[in-house]
PDB file of N, CA and C in Angstrom:
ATOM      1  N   UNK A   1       0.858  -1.171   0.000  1.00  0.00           N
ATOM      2  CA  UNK A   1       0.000   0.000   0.000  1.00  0.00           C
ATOM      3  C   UNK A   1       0.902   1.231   0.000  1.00  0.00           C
ATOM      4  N   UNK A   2       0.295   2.334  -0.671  1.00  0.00           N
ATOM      5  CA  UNK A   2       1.315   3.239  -0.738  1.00  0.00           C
ATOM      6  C   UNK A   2       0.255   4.562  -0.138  1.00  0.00           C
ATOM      7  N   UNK A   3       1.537   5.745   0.123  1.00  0.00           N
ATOM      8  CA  UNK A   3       0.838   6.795   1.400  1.00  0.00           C
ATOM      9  C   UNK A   3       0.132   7.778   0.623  1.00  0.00           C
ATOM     10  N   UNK A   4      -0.100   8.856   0.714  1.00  0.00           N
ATOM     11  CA  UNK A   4      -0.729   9.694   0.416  1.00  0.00           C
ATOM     12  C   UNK A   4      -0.760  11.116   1.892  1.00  0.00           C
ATOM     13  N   UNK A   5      -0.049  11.682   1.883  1.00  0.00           N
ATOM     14  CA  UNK A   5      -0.027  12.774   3.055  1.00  0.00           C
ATOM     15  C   UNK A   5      -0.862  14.008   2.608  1.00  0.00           C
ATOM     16  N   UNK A   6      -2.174  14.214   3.895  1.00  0.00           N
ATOM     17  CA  UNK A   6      -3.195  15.335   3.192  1.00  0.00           C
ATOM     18  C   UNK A   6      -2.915  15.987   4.448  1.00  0.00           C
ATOM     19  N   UNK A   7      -2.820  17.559   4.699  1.00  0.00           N
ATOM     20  CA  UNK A   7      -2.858  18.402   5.183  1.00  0.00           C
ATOM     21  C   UNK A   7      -4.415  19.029   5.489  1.00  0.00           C
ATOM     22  N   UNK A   8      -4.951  19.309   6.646  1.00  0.00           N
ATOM     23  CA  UNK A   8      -5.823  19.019   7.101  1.00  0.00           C
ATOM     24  C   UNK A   8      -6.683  20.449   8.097  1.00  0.00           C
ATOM     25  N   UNK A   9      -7.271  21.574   7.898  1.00  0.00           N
ATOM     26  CA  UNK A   9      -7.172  22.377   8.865  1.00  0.00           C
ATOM     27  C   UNK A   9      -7.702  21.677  10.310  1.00  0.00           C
ATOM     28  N   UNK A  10      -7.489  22.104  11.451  1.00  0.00           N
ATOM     29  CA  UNK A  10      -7.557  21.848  12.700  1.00  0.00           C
ATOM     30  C   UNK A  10      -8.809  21.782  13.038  1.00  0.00           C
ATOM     31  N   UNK A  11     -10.051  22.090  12.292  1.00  0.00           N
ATOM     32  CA  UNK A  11     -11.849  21.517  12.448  1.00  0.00           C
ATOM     33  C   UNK A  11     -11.814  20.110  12.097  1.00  0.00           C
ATOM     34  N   UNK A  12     -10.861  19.788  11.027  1.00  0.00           N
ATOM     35  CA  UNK A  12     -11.213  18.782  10.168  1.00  0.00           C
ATOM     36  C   UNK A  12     -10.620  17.568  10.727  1.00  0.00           C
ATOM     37  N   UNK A  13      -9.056  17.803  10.966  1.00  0.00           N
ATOM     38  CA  UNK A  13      -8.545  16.922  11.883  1.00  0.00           C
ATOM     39  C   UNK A  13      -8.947  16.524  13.061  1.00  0.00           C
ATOM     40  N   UNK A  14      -9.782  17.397  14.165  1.00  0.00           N
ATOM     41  CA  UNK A  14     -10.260  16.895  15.125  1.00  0.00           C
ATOM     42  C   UNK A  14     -11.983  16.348  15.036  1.00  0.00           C
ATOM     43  N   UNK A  15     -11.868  16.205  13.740  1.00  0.00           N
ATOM     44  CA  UNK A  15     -13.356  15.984  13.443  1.00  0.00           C
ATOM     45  C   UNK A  15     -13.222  14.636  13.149  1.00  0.00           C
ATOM     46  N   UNK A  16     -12.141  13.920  12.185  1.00  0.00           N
ATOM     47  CA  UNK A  16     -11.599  12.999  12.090  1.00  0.00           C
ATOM     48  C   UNK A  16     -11.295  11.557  13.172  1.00  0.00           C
ATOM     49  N   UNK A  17     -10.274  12.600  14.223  1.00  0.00           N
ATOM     50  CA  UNK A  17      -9.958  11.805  15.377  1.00  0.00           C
ATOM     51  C   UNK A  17     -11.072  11.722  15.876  1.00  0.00           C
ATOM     52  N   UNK A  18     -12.374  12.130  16.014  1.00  0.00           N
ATOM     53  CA  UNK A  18     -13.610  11.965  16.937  1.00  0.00           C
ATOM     54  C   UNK A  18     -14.147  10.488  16.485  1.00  0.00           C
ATOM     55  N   UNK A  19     -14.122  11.044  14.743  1.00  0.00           N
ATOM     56  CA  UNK A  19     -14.972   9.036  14.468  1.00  0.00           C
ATOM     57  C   UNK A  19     -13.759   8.489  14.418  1.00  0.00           C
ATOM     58  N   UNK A  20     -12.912   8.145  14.865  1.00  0.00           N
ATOM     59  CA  UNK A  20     -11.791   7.504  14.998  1.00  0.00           C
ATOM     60  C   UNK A  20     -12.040   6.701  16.269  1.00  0.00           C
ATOM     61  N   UNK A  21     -12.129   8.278  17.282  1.00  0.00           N
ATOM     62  CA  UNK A  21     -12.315   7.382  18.479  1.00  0.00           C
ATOM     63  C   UNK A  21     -13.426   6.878  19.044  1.00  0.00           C
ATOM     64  N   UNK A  22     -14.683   7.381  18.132  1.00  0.00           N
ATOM     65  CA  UNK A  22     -15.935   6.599  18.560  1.00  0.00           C
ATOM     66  C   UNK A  22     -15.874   5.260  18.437  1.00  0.00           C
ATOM     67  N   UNK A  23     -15.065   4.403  17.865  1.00  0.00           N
ATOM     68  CA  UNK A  23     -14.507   2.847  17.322  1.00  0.00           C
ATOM     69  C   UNK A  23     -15.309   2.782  16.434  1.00  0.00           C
ATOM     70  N   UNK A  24     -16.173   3.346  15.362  1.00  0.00           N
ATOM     71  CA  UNK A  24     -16.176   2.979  14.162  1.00  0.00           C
ATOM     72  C   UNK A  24     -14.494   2.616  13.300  1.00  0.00           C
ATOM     73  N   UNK A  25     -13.960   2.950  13.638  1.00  0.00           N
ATOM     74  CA  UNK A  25     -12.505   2.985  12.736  1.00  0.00           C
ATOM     75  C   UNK A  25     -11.655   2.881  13.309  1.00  0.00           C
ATOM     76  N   UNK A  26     -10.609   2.127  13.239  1.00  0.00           N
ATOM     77  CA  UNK A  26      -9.174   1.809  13.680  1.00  0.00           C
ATOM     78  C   UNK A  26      -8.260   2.844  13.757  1.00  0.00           C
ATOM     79  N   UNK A  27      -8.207   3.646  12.771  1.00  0.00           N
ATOM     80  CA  UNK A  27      -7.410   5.005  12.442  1.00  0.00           C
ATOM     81  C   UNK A  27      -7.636   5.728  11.282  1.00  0.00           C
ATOM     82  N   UNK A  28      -6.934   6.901  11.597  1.00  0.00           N
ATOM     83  CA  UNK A  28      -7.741   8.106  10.498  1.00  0.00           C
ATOM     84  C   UNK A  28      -7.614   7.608   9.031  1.00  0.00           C
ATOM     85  N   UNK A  29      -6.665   6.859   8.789  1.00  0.00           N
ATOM     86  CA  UNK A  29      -6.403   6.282   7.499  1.00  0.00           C
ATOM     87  C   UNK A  29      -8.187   5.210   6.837  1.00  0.00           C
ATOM     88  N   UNK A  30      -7.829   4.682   7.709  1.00  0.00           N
ATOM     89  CA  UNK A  30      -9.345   3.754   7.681  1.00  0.00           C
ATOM     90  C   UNK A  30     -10.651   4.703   7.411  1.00  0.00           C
ATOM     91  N   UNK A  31     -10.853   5.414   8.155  1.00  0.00           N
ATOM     92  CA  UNK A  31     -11.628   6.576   7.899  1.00  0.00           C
ATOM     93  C   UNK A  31     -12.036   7.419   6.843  1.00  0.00           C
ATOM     94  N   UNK A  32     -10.572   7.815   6.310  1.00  0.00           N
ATOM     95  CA  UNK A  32     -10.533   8.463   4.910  1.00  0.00           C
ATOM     96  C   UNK A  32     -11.019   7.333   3.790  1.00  0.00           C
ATOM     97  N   UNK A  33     -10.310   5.938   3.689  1.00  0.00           N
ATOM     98  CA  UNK A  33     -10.326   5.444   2.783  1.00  0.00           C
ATOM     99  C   UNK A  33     -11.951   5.106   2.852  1.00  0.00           C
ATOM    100  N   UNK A  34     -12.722   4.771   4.273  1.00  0.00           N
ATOM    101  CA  UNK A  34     -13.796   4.087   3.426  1.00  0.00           C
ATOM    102  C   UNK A  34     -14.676   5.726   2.980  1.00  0.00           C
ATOM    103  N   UNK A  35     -14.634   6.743   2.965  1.00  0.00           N
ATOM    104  CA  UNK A  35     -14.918   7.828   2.632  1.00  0.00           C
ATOM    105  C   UNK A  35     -14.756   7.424   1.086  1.00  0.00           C
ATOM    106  N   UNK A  36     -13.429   7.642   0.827  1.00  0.00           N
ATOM    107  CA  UNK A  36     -12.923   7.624  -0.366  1.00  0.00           C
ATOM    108  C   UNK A  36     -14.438   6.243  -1.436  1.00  0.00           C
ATOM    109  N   UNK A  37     -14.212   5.373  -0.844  1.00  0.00           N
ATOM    110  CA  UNK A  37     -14.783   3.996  -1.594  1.00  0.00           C
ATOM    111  C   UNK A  37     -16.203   4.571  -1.609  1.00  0.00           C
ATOM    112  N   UNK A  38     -16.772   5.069  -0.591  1.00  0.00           N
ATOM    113  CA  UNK A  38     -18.207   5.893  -0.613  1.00  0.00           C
ATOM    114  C   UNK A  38     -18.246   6.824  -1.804  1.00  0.00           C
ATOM    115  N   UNK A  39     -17.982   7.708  -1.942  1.00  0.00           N
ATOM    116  CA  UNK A  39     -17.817   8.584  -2.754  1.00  0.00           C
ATOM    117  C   UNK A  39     -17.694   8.080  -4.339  1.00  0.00           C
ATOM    118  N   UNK A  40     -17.049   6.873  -4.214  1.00  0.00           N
ATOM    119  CA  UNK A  40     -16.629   6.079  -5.433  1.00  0.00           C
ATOM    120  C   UNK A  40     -17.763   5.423  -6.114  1.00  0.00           C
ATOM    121  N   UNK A  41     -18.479   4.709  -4.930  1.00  0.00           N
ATOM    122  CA  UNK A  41     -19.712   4.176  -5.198  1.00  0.00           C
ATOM    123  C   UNK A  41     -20.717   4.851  -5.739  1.00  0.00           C
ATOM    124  N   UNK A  42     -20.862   6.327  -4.490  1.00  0.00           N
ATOM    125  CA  UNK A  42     -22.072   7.401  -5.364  1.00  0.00           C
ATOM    126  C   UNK A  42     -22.033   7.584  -6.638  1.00  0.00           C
ATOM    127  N   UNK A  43     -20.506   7.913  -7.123  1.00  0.00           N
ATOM    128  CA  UNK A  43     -20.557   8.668  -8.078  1.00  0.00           C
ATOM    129  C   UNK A  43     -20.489   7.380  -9.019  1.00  0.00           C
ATOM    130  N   UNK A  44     -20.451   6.450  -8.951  1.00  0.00           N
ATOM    131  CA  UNK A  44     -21.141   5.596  -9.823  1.00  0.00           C
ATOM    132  C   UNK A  44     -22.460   5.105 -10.079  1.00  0.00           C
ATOM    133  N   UNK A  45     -23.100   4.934  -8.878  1.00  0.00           N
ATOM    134  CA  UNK A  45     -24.676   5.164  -9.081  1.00  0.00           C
ATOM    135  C   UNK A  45     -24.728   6.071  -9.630  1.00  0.00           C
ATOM    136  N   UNK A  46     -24.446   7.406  -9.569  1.00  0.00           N
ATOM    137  CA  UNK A  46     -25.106   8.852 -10.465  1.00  0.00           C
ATOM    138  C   UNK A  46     -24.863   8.644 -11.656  1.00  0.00           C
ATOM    139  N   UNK A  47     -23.962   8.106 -12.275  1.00  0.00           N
ATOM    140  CA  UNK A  47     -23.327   8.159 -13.482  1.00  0.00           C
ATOM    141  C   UNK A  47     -24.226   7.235 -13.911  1.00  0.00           C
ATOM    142  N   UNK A  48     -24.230   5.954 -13.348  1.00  0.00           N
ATOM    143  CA  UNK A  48     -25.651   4.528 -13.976  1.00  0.00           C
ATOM    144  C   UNK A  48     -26.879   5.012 -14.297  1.00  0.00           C
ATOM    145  N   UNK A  49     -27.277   6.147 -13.085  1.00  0.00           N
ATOM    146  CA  UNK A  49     -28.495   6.554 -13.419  1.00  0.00           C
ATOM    147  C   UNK A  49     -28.632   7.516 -14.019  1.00  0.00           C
ATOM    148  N   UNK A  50     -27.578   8.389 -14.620  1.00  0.00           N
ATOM    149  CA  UNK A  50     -27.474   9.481 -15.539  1.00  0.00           C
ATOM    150  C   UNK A  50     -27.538   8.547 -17.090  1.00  0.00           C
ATOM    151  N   UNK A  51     -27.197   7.358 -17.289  1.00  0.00           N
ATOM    152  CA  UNK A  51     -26.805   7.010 -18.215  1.00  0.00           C
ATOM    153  C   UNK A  51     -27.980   6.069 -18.835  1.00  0.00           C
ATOM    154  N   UNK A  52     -28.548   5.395 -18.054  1.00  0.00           N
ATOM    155  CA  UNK A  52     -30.138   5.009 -17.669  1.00  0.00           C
ATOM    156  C   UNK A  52     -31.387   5.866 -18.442  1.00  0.00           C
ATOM    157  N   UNK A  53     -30.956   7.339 -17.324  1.00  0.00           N
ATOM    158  CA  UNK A  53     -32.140   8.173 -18.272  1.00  0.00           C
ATOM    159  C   UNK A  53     -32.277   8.599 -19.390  1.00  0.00           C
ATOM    160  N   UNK A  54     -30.423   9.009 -19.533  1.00  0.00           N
ATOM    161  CA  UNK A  54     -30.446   9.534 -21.150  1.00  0.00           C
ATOM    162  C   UNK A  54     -30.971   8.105 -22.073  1.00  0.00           C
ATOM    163  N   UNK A  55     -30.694   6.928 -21.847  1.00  0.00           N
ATOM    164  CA  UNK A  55     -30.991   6.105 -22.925  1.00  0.00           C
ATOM    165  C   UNK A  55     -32.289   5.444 -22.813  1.00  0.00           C
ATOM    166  N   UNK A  56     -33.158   5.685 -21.971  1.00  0.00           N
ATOM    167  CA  UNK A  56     -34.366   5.718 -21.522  1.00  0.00           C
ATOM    168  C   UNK A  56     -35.113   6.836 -22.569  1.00  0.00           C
ATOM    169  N   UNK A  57     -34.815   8.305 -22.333  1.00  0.00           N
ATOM    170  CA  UNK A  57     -35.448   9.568 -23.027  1.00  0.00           C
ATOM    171  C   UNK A  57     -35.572   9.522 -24.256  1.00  0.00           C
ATOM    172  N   UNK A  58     -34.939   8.485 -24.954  1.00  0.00           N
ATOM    173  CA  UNK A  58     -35.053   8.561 -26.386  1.00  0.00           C
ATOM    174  C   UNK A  58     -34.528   9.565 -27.460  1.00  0.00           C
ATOM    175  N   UNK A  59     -33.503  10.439 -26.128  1.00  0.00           N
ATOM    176  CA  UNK A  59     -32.855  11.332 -27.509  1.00  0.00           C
ATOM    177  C   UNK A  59     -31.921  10.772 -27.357  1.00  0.00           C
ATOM    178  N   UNK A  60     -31.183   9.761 -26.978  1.00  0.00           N
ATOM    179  CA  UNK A  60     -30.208   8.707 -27.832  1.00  0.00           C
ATOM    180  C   UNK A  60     -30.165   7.407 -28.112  1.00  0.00           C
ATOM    181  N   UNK A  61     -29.657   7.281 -29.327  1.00  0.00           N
ATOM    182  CA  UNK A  61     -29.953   6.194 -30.201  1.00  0.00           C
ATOM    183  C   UNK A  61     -29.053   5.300 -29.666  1.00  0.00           C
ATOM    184  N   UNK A  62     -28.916   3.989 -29.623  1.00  0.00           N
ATOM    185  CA  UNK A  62     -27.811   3.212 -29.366  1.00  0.00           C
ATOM    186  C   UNK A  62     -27.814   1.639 -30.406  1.00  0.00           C
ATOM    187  N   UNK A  63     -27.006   1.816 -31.517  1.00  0.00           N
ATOM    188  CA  UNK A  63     -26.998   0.734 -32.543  1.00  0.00           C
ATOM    189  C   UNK A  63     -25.663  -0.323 -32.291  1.00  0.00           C
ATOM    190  N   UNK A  64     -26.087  -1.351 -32.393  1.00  0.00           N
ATOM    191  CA  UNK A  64     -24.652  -2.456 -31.710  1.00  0.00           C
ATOM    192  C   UNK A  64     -23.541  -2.084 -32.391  1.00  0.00           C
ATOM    193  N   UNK A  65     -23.223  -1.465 -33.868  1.00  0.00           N
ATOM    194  CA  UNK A  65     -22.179  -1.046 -34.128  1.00  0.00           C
ATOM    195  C   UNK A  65     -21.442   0.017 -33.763  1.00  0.00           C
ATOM    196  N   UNK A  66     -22.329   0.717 -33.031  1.00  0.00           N
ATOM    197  CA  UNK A  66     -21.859   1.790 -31.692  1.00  0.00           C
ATOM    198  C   UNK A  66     -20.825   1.048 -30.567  1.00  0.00           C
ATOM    199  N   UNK A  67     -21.319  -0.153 -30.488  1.00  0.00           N
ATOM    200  CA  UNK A  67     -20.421  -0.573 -29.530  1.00  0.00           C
ATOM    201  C   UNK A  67     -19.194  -1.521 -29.624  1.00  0.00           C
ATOM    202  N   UNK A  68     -19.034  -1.417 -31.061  1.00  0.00           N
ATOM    203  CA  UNK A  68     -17.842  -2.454 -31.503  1.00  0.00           C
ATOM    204  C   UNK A  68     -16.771  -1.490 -30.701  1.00  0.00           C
ATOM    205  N   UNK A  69     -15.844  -1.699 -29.892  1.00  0.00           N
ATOM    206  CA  UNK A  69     -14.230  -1.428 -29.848  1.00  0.00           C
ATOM    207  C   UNK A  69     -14.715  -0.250 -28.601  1.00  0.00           C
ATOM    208  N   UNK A  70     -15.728  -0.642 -28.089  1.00  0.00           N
ATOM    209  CA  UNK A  70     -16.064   0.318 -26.830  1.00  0.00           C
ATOM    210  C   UNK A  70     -16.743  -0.391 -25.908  1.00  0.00           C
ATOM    211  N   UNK A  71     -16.871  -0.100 -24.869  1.00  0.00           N
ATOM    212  CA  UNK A  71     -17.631  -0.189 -23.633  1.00  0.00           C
ATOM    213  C   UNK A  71     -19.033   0.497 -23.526  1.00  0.00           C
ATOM    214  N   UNK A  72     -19.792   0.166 -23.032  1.00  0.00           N
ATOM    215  CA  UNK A  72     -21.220   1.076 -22.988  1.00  0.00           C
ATOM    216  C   UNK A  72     -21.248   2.156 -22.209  1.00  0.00           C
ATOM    217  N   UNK A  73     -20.553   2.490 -21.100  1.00  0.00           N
ATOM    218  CA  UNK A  73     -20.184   3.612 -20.893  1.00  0.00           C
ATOM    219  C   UNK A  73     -19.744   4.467 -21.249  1.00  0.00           C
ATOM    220  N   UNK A  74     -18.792   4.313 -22.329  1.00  0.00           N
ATOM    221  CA  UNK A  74     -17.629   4.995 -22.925  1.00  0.00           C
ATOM    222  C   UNK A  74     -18.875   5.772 -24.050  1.00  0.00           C
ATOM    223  N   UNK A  75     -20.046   5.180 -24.836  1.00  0.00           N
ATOM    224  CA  UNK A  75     -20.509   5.298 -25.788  1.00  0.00           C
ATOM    225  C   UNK A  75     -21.321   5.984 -25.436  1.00  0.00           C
ATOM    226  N   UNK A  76     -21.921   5.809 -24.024  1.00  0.00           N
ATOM    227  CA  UNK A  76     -23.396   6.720 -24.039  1.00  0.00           C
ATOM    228  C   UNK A  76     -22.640   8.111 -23.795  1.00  0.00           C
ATOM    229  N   UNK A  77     -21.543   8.322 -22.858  1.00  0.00           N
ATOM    230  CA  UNK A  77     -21.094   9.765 -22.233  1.00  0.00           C
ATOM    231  C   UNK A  77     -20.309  10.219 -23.226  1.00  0.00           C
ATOM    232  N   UNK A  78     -20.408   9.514 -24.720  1.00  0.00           N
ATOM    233  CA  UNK A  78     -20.336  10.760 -26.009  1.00  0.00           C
ATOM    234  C   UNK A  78     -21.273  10.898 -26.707  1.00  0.00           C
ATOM    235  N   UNK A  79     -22.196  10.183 -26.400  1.00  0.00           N
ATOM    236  CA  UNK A  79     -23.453  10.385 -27.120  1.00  0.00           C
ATOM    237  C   UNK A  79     -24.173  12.010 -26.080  1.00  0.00           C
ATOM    238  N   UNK A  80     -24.390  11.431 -24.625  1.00  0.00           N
ATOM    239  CA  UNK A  80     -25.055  12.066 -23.736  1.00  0.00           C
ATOM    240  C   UNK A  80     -24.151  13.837 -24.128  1.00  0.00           C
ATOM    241  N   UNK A  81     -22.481  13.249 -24.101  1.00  0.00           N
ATOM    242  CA  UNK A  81     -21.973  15.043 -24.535  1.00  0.00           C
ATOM    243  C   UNK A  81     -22.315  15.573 -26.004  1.00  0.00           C
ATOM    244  N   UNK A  82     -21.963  14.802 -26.835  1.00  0.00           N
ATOM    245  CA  UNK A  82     -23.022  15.315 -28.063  1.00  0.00           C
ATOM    246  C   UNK A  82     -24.390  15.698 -27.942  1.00  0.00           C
ATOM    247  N   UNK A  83     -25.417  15.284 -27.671  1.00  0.00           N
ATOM    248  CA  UNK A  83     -26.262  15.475 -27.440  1.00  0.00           C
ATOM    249  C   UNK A  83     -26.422  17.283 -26.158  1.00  0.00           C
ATOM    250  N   UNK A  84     -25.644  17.360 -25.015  1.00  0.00           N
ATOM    251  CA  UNK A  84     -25.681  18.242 -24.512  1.00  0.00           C
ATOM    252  C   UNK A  84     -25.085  19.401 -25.456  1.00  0.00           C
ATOM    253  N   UNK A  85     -23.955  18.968 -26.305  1.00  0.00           N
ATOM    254  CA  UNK A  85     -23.740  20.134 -27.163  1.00  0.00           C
ATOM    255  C   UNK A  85     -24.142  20.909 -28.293  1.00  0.00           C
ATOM    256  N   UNK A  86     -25.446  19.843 -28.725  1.00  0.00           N
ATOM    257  CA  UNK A  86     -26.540  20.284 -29.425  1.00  0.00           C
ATOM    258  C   UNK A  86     -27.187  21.083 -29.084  1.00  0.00           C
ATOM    259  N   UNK A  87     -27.624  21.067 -27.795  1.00  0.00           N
ATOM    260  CA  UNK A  87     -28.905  21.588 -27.216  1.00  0.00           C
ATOM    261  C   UNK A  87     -28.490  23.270 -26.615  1.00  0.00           C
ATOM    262  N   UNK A  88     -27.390  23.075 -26.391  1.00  0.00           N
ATOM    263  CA  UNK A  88     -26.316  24.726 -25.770  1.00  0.00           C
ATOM    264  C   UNK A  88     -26.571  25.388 -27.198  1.00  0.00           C
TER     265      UNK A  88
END
């Protein structure tokens, strides 16, 4: 595992050590990271369900030769940015 050193103002750090020492968490490291994996998760639900609606709404098309040499993610969030850059 490798470190990562974050500088911290003095609300934040003792905000830290508090759920630290409530024993949810072993140490501040533990703390941050499952933060980190949270955050990871949301923003993948948002993105599923951003990606969901646009291809739900029917203003994008999705043809299987769209997806030769791509991923379905990769395809809708240039479709979904095309599509937003139409509409600007």
């Amino acid at each position: 595992m490798t470190s990562l050193n974050i500088s911290l103002p003095e609300q934040l750090r003792a905000y830290v050590e508090t759920q630290v020492n409530t024993g949810d968490y072993g140490t501040p490291s533990e703390y941050v990271r499952e933060l980190i994996r949270r955050d990871k998760e949301n923003r993948l639900r948002q993105l599923e369900g951003e990606l969901l609606e646009a291809l739900r709404s029917g203003d994008i098309e999705l043809r299987p030769e769209d997806l030769k040499g791509a991923s379905l993610v990769t395809v809708l969030r240039k479709k979904m940015a095309a599509r937003t850059r139409k509409k600007s």
